[in-house]
Protein backbone atom coordinates (compact mmCIF):
# COMPACT_ATOMS: atom_id res chain seq x y z
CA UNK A 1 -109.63 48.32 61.46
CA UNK A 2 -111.80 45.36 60.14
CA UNK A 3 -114.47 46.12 57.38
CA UNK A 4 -118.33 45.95 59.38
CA UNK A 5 -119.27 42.50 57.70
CA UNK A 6 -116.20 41.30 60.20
CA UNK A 7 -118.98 41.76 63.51
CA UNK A 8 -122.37 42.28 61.65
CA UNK A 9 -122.53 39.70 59.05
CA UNK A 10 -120.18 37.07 59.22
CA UNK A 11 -120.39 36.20 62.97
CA UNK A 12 -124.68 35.73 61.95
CA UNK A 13 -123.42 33.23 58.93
CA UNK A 14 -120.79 31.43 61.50
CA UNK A 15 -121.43 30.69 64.89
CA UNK A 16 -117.31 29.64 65.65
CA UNK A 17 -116.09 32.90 63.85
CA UNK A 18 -114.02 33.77 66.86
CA UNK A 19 -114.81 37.44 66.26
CA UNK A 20 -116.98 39.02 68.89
CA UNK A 21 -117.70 42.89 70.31
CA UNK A 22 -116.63 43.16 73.38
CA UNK A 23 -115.41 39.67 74.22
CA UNK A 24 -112.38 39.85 71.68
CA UNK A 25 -111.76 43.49 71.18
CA UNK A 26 -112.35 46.62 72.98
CA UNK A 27 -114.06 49.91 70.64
CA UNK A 28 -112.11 52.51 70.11
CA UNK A 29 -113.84 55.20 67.90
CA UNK A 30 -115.99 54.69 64.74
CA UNK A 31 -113.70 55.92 61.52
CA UNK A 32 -116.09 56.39 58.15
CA UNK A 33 -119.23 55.60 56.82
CA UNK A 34 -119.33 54.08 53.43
CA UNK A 35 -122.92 54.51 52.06
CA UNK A 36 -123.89 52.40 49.42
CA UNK A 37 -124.95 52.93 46.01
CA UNK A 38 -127.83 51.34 44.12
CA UNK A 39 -126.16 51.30 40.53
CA UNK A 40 -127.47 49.96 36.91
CA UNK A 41 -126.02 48.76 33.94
CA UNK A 42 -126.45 51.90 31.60
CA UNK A 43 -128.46 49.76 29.39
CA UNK A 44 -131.33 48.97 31.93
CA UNK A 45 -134.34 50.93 31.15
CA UNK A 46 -135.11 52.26 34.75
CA UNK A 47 -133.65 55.67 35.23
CA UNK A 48 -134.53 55.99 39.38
CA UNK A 49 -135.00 53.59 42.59
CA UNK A 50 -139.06 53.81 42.15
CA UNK A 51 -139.05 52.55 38.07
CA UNK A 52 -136.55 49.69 39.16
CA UNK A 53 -138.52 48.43 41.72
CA UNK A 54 -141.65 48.42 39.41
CA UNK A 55 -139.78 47.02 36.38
CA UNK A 56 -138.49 44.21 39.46
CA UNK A 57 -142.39 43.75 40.00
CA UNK A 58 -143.57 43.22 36.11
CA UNK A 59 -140.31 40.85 36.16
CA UNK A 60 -140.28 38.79 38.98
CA UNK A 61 -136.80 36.96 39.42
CA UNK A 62 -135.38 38.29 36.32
CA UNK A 63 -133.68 41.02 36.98
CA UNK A 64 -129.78 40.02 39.02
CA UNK A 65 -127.81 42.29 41.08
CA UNK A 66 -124.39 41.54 42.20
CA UNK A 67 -122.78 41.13 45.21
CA UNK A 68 -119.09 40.07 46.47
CA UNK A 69 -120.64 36.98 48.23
CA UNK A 70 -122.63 35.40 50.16
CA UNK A 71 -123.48 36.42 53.79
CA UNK A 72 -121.02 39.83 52.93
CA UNK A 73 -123.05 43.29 53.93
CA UNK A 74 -123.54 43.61 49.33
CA UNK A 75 -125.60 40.83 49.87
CA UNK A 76 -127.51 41.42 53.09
CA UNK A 77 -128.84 44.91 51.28
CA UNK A 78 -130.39 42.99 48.39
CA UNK A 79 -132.13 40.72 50.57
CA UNK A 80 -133.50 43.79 52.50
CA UNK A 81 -134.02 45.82 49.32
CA UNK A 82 -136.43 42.89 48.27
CA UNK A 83 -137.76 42.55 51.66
CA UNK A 84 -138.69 46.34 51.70
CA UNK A 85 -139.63 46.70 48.21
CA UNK A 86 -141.50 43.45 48.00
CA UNK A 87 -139.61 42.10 44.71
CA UNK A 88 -137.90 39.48 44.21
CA UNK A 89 -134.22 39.88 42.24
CA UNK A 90 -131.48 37.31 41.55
CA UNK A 91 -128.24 37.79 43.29
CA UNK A 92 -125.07 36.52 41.48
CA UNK A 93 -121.89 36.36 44.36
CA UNK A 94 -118.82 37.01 42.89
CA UNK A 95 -115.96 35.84 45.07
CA UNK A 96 -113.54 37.75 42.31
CA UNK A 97 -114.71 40.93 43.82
CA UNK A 98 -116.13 44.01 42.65
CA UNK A 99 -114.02 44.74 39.61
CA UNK A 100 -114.84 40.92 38.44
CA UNK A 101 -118.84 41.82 38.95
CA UNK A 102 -118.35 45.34 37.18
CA UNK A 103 -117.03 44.07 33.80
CA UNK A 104 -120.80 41.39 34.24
CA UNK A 105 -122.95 44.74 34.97
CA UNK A 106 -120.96 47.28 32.17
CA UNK A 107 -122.00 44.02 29.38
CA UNK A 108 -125.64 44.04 30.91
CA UNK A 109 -125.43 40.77 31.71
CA UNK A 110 -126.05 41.52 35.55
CA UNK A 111 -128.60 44.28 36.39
CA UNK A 112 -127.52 45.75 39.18
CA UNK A 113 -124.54 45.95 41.52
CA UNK A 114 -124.78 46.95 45.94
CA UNK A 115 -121.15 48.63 46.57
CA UNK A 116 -119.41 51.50 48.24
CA UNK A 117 -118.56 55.01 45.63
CA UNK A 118 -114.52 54.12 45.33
CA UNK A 119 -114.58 50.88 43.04
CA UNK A 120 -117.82 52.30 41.34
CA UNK A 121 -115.87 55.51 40.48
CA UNK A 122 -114.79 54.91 37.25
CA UNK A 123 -117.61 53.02 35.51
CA UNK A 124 -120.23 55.76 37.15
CA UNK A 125 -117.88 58.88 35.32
CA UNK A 126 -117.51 57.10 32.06
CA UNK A 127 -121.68 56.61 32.32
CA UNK A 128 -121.32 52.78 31.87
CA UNK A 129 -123.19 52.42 35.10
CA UNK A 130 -125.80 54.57 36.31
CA UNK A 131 -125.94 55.28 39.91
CA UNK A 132 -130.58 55.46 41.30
CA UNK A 133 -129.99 56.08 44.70
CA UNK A 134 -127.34 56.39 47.70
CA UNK A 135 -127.96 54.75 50.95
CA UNK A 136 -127.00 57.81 52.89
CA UNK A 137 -129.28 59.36 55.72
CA UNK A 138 -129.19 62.58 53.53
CA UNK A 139 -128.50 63.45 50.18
CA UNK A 140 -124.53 63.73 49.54
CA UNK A 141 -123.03 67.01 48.78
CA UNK A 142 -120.58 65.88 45.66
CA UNK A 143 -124.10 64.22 44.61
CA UNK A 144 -126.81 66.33 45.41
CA UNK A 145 -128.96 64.94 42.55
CA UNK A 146 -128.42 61.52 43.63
CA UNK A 147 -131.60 60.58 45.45
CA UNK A 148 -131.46 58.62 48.71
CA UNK A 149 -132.95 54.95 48.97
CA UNK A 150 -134.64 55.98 52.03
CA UNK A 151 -136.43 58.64 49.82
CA UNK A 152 -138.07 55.87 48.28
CA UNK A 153 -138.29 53.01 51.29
CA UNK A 154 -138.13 55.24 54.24
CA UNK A 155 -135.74 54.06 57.00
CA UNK A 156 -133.38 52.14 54.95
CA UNK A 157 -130.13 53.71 54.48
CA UNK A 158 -127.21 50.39 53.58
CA UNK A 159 -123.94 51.05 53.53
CA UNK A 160 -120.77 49.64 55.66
CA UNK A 161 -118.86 51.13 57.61
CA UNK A 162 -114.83 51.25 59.21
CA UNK A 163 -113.91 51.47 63.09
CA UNK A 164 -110.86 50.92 64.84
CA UNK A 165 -110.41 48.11 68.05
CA UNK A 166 -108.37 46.78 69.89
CA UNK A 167 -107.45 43.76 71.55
CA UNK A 168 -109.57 42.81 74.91
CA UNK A 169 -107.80 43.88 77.45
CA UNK A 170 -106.02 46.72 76.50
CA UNK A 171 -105.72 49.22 79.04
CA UNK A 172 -108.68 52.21 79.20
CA UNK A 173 -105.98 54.92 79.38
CA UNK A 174 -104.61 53.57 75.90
CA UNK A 175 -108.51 53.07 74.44
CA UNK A 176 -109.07 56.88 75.54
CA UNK A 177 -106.26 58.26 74.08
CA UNK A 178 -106.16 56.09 71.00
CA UNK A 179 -110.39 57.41 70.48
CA UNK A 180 -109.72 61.09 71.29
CA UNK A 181 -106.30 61.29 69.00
CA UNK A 182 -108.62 58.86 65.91
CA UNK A 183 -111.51 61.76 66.20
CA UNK A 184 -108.76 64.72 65.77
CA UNK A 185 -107.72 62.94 63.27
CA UNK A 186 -110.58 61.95 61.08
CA UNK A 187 -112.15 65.43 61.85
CA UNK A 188 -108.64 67.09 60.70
CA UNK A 189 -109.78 69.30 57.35
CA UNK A 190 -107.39 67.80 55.20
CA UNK A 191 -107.67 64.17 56.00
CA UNK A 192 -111.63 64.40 56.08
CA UNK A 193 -111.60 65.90 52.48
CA UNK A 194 -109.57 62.80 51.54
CA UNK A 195 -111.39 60.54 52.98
CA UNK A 196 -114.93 61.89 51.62
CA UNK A 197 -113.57 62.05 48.06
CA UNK A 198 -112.95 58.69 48.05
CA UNK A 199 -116.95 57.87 49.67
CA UNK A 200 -116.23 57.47 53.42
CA UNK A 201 -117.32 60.03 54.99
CA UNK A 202 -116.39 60.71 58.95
CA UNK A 203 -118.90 60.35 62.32
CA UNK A 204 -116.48 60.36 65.22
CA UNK A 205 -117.81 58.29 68.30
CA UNK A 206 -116.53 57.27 71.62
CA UNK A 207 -116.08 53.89 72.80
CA UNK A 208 -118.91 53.59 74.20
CA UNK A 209 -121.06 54.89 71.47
CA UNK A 210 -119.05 52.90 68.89
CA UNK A 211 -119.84 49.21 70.75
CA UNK A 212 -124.11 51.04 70.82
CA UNK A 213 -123.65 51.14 67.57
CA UNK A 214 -122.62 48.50 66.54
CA UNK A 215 -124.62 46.19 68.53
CA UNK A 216 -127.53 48.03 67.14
CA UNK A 217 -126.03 47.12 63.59
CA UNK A 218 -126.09 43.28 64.55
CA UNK A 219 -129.52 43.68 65.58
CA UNK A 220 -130.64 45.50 62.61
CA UNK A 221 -129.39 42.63 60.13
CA UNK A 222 -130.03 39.39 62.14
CA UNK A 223 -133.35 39.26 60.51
CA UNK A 224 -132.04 39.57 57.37
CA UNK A 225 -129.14 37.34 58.20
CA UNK A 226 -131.91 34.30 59.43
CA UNK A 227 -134.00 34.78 56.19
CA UNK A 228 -130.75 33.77 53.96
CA UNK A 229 -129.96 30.91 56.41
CA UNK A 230 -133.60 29.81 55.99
CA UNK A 231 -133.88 30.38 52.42
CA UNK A 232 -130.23 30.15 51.09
């Protein structure tokens, strides 16, 4: 169950990553989404998505967000959030991790930081970070307050994602029964509470729709993926 930056990102940043959809590994169902959120150090002056990107604009280059490396789906979303936004922001990698960029962004050394709700948690509750906007397709419902980003840049909704595989060549029988017990599953009242408090929230999908997908992922970030190669 590889993390989405495993076939949207890194196979853009290395052409032998011998990772590939469907060549390696047959889809099996889609498990979670994990939307993104846009979060500030609680000491940054911009309260919502719109005042950051015009405090961005009267400080061109100044203001850093972080991101747990290069070429990883953290980073791809800044580069698209300045893309969209037209700004320009410095992005500070941390190979450490998330909990290594947090301490950077609770000090307000680092402005911002891209990253899924369940390492954020903590820092969000205890208000050292403040949270502008989610990069779900709707508002959330433990967040209903929380803005989207596509509120603000229409169409743009970052976040990663989990799905299961398989290797190639595994039998259809086995995919089809492996996909239709993974959607009881994840759709199971229990489990999907669980898995939504901790920021992945369930979308079931067959094979079929799962390799759609994510091909339509790939093709969504290559751009973004050729600027950094261009421009690293």
């Amino acid at each position: 169950m590889p993390a989405s930056s495993a076939f949207v990102t890194l196979s853009g940043l290395q052409a032998n990553l011998p990772l590939e959809l469907p060549r390696d590994f047959v889809p099996i169902g889609f498990v979670a989404l994990q939307p993104f959120l846009l979060s500030v150090a609680a000491s940054l002056s911009a309260k919502t998505l719109p005042e950051l990107i015009a405090l961005a604009k009267q400080k061109p280059g100044e203001l850093s967000y972080a991101t747990t490396g290069r070429g990883t789906l953290t980073h791809l979303t800044g580069e698209a959030l300045q893309q969209r936004a037209k700004i320009k922001l410095l992005m500070v990698p941390y190979l450490g991790g998330t909990s290594q960029a947090l301490s950077d962004v609770i000090s307000g050394r680092v402005s911002m930081i891209i990253d899924g709700y369940p390492p954020l948690a903590g820092p969000l509750q205890a208000g050292s970070v403040r949270a502008l906007a989610v990069g779900s397709t709707k508002r959330l419902p433990d967040f209903p307050d929380l803005p989207t980003v596509a509120e603000t840049l229409p169409g743009f909704s970052p976040g990663g994602w989990l799905a299961l595989v398989a290797p190639a060549g595994t039998p259809d029988a086995v995919v089809h029964r492996l996909s239709d017990d993974l959607r009881k599953a994840v759709l199971d009242p229990t489990t999907r509470t669980k898995l939504e408090t901790t920021g992945n929230y369930p979308n079931p999908m067959s094979p079929s729709e799962l390799l759609a997908f994510i091909q339509a992922e790939q093709k969504t970030w290559k751009p973004v993926m050729e600027e950094i190669v261009r421009n690293p």
